[in-house]
Protein backbone atom coordinates (compact mmCIF):
# COMPACT_ATOMS: atom_id res chain seq x y z
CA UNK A 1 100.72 99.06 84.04
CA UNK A 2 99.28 99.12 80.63
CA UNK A 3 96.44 97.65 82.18
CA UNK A 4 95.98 99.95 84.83
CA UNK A 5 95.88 102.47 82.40
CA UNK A 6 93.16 100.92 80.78
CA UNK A 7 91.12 100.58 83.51
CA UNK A 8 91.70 104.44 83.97
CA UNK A 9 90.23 105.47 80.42
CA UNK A 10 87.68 103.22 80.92
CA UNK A 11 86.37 104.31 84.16
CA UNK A 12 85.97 107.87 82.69
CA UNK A 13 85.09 106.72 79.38
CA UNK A 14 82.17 104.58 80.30
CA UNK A 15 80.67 107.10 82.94
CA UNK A 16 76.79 107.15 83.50
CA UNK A 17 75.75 110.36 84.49
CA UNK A 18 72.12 108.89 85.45
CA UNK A 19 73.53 106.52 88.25
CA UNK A 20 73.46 107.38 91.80
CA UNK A 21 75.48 105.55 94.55
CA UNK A 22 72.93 102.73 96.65
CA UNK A 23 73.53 105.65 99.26
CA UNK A 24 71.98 108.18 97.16
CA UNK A 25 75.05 110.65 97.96
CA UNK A 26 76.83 110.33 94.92
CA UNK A 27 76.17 110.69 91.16
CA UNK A 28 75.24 113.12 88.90
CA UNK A 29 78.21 115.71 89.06
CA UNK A 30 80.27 114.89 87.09
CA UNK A 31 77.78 115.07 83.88
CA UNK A 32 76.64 118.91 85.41
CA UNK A 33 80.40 119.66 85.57
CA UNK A 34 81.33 118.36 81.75
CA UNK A 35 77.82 120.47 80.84
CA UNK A 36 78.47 123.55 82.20
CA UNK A 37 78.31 126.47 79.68
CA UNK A 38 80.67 128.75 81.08
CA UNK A 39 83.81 128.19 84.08
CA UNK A 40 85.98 130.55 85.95
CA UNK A 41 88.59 128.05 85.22
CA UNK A 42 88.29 127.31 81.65
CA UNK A 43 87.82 124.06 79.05
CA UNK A 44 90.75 122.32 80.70
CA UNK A 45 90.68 122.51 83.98
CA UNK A 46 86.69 121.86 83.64
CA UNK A 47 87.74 118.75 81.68
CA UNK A 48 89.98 117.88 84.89
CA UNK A 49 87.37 118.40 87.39
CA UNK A 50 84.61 116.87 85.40
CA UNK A 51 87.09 113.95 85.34
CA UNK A 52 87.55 113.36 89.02
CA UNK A 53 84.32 113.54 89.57
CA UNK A 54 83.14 111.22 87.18
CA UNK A 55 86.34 109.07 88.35
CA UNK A 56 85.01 109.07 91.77
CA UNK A 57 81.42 108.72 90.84
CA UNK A 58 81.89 105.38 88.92
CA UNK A 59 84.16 104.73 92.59
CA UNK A 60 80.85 104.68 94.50
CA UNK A 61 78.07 103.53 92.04
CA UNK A 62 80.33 100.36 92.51
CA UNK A 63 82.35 100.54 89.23
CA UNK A 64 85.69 99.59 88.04
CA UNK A 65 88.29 101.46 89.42
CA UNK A 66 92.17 102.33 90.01
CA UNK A 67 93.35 102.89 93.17
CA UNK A 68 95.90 105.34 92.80
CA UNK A 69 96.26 105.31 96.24
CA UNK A 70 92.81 107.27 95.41
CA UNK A 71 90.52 106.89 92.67
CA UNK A 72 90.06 110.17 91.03
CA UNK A 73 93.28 112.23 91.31
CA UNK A 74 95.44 110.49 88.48
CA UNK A 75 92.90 109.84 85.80
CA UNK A 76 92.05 113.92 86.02
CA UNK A 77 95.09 115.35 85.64
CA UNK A 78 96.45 112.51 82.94
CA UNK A 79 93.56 112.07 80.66
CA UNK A 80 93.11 115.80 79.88
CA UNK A 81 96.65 115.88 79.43
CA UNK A 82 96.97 113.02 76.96
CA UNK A 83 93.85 114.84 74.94
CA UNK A 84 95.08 117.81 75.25
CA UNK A 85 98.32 117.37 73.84
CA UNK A 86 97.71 114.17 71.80
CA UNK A 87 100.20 111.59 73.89
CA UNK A 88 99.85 107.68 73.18
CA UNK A 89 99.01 105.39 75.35
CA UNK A 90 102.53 104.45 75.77
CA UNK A 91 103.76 107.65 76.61
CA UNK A 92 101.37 108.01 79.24
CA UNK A 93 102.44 104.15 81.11
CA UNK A 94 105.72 105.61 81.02
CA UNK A 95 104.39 108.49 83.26
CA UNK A 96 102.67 106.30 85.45
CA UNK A 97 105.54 104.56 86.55
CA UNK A 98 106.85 107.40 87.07
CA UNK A 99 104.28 108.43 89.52
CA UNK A 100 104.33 104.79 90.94
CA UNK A 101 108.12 105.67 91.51
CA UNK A 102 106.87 108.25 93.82
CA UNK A 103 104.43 106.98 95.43
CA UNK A 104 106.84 103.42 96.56
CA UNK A 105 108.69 106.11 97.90
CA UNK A 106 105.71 107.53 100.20
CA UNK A 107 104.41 104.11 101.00
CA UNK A 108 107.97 103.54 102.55
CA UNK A 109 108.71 106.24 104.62
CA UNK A 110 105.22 107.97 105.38
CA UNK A 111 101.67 105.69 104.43
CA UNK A 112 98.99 105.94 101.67
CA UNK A 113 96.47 104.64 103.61
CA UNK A 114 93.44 107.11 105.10
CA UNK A 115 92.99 104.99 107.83
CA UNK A 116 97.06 105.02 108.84
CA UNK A 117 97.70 108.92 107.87
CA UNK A 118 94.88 110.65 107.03
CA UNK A 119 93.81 111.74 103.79
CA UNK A 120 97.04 113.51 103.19
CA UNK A 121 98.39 110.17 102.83
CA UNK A 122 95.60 109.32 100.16
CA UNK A 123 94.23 112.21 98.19
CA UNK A 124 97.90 113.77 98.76
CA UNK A 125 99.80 111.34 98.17
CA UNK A 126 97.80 110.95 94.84
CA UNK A 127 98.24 114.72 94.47
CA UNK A 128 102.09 113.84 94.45
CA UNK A 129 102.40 111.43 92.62
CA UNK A 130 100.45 113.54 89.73
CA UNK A 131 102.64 116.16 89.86
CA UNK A 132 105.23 114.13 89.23
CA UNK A 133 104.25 112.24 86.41
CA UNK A 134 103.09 115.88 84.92
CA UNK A 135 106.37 117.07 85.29
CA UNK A 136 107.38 114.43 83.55
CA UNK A 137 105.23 114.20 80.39
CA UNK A 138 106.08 117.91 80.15
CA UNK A 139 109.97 117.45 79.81
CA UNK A 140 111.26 118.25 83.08
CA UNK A 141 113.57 117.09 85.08
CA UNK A 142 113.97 114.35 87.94
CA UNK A 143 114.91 117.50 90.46
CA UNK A 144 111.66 118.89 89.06
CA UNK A 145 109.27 116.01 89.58
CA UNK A 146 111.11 115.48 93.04
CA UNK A 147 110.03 119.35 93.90
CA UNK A 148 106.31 119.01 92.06
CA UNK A 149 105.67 116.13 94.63
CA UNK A 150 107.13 118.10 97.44
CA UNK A 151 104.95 121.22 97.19
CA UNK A 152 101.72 118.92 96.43
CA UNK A 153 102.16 116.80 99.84
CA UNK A 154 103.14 120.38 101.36
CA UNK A 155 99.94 122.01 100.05
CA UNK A 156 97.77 119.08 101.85
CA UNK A 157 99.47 118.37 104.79
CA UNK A 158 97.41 117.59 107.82
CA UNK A 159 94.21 116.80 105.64
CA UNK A 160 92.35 114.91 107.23
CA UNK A 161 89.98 111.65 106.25
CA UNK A 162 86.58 111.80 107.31
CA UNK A 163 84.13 110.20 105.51
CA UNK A 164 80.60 110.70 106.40
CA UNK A 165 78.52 107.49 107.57
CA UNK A 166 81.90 105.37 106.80
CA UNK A 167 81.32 105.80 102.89
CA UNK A 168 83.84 106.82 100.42
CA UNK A 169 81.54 109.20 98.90
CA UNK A 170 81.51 112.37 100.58
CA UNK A 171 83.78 114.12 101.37
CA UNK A 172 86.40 112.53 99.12
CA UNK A 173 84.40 112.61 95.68
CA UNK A 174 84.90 116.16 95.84
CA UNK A 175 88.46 116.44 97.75
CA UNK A 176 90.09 114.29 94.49
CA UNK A 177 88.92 117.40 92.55
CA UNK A 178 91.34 119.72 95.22
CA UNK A 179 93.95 117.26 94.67
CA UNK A 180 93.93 117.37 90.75
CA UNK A 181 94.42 120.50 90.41
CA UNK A 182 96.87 120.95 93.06
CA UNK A 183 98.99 118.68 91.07
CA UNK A 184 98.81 120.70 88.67
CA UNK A 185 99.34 123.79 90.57
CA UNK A 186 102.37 122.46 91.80
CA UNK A 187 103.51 120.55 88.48
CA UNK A 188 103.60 124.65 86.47
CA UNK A 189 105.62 125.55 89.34
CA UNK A 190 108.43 123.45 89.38
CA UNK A 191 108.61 123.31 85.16
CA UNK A 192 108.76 126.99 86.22
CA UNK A 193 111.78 126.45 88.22
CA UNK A 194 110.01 126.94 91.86
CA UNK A 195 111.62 124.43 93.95
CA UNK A 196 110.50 123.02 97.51
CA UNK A 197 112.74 125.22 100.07
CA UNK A 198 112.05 121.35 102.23
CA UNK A 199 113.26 118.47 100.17
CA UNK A 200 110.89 116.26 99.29
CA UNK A 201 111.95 112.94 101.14
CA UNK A 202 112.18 115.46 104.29
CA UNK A 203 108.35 116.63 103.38
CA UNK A 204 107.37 113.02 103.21
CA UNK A 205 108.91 112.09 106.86
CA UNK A 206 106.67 115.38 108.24
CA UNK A 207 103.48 113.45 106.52
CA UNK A 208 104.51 110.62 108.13
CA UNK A 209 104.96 112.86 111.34
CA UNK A 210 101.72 114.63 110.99
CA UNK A 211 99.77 111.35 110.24
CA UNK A 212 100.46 109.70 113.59
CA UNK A 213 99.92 112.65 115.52
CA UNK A 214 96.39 112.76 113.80
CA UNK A 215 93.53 111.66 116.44
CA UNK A 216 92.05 108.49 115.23
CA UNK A 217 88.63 109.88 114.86
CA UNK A 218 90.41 111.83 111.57
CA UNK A 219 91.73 108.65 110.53
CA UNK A 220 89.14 107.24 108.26
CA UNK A 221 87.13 106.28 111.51
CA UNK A 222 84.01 108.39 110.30
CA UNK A 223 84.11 109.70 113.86
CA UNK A 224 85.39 113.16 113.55
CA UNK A 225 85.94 116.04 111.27
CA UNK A 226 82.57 116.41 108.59
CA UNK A 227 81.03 113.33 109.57
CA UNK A 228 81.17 114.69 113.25
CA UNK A 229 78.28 117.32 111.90
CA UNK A 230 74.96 117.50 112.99
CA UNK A 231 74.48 116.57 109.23
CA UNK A 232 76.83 113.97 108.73
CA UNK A 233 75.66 112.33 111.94
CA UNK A 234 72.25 112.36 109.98
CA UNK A 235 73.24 110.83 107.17
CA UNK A 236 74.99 107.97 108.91
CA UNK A 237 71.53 107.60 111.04
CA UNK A 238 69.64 106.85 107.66
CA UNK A 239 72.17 104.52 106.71
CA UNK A 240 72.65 102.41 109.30
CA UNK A 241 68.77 102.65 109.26
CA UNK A 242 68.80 101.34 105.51
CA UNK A 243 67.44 104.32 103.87
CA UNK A 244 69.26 106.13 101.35
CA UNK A 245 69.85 109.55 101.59
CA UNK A 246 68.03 111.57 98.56
């Protein structure tokens, strides 16, 4: 785990904000988010944002990555956080077995795969298992983290995965940035005392639920949803044509 988290840091740390993905999607955002003068959301949340991005960035220029069952969600909310309020290394492997706690739990009864569930079941479950581990770093309780990853899956359920042309770039780059700072949405609710009026192993089994009722063209396919666009059709078009899209 110690490991893992290593990999984490260094995904952020050694971001390149001149690379672009062999697609020509992806790359670039994540230095225009960290640069920005002035947010609506402030220096934190911009440093969480800037972090999925670059997270997911590094993802599809073909760099080093954790898999958390996405790329981008956990190293945003957690690296900020560690920053932020000065947390060691060790402290912060303690929170990610918490989150991996969580997220056995999903795998079991519901799926963190795209392709099985939808992206609910990747960028939500990621969401989840965030919240969680927030909860915990910030004191709370196990009934807390339990309701944190409740209200993230609820706050995502039904998303869909639909990548366009097949590539992991677009729309999810962007979607680990929604599921960042859901987690912490959710994770200042339930250190608020907001609890889930579903319980969260119940909210799991409706993910599960929702996921196989999902059409498999919204199941990673790259058939459906955004990649079903006039757009997204063109993009996959100069792909599969070997051009990159500029």
């Amino acid at each position: 785990m110690s490991g893992l988290w290593l990999a984490m840091k260094a995904a952020a740390e050694g971001y390149d904000g001149a690379l672009r993905s062999a697609s020509g999607l992806t790359g670039g955002a994540g230095a225009r988010m960290a640069a920005a003068a002035e947010t609506l959301c402030g220096p934190f949340i911009q440093d969480v944002i800037a972090t999925a991005l670059k997270t997911g960035e590094c993802n599809a220029c073909m760099g080093r990555i954790v898999a958390a069952p996405t790329a981008g969600v956990m190293p945003a909310v957690l690296l900020p956080v560690q920053k932020k309020y000065g947390l060691n290394d060790e402290t912060m492997v303690q929170a990610l077995y918490v989150a991996a706690g969580f997220g056995q739990v999903i795998a079991t009864r519901a799926s963190i795969s795209g392709a099985e569930g939808g992206c609910q079941a990747e960028v939500g479950s990621a969401s989840a298992m965030a919240a969680a581990a927030l909860v915990h770093l910030r004191g709370g309780a196990p009934e807390q983290m339990a309701a944190a990853c409740a209200m993230a899956i609820k706050n995502l359920l039904g998303l869909v995965c639909d990548p366009v042309a097949g590539l992991v770039e677009v729309p999810c780059v962007k979607r680990n940035v929604a599921g960042a700072v859901n987690a912490l949405a959710c994770a200042d609710m339930a250190l608020a005392g907001i609890c889930s009026a579903i319980p969260c192993d119940e909210v799991i089994d409706a993910m599960r639920s929702v996921g196989e009722s999902l059409p498999v063209s919204l199941r990673e396919t790259g058939n459906g949803g955004l990649a079903a666009t006039p757009t997204g059709r063109q993009i996959a078009e100069h792909m599969q044509s070997g051009k990159a899209v500029i």
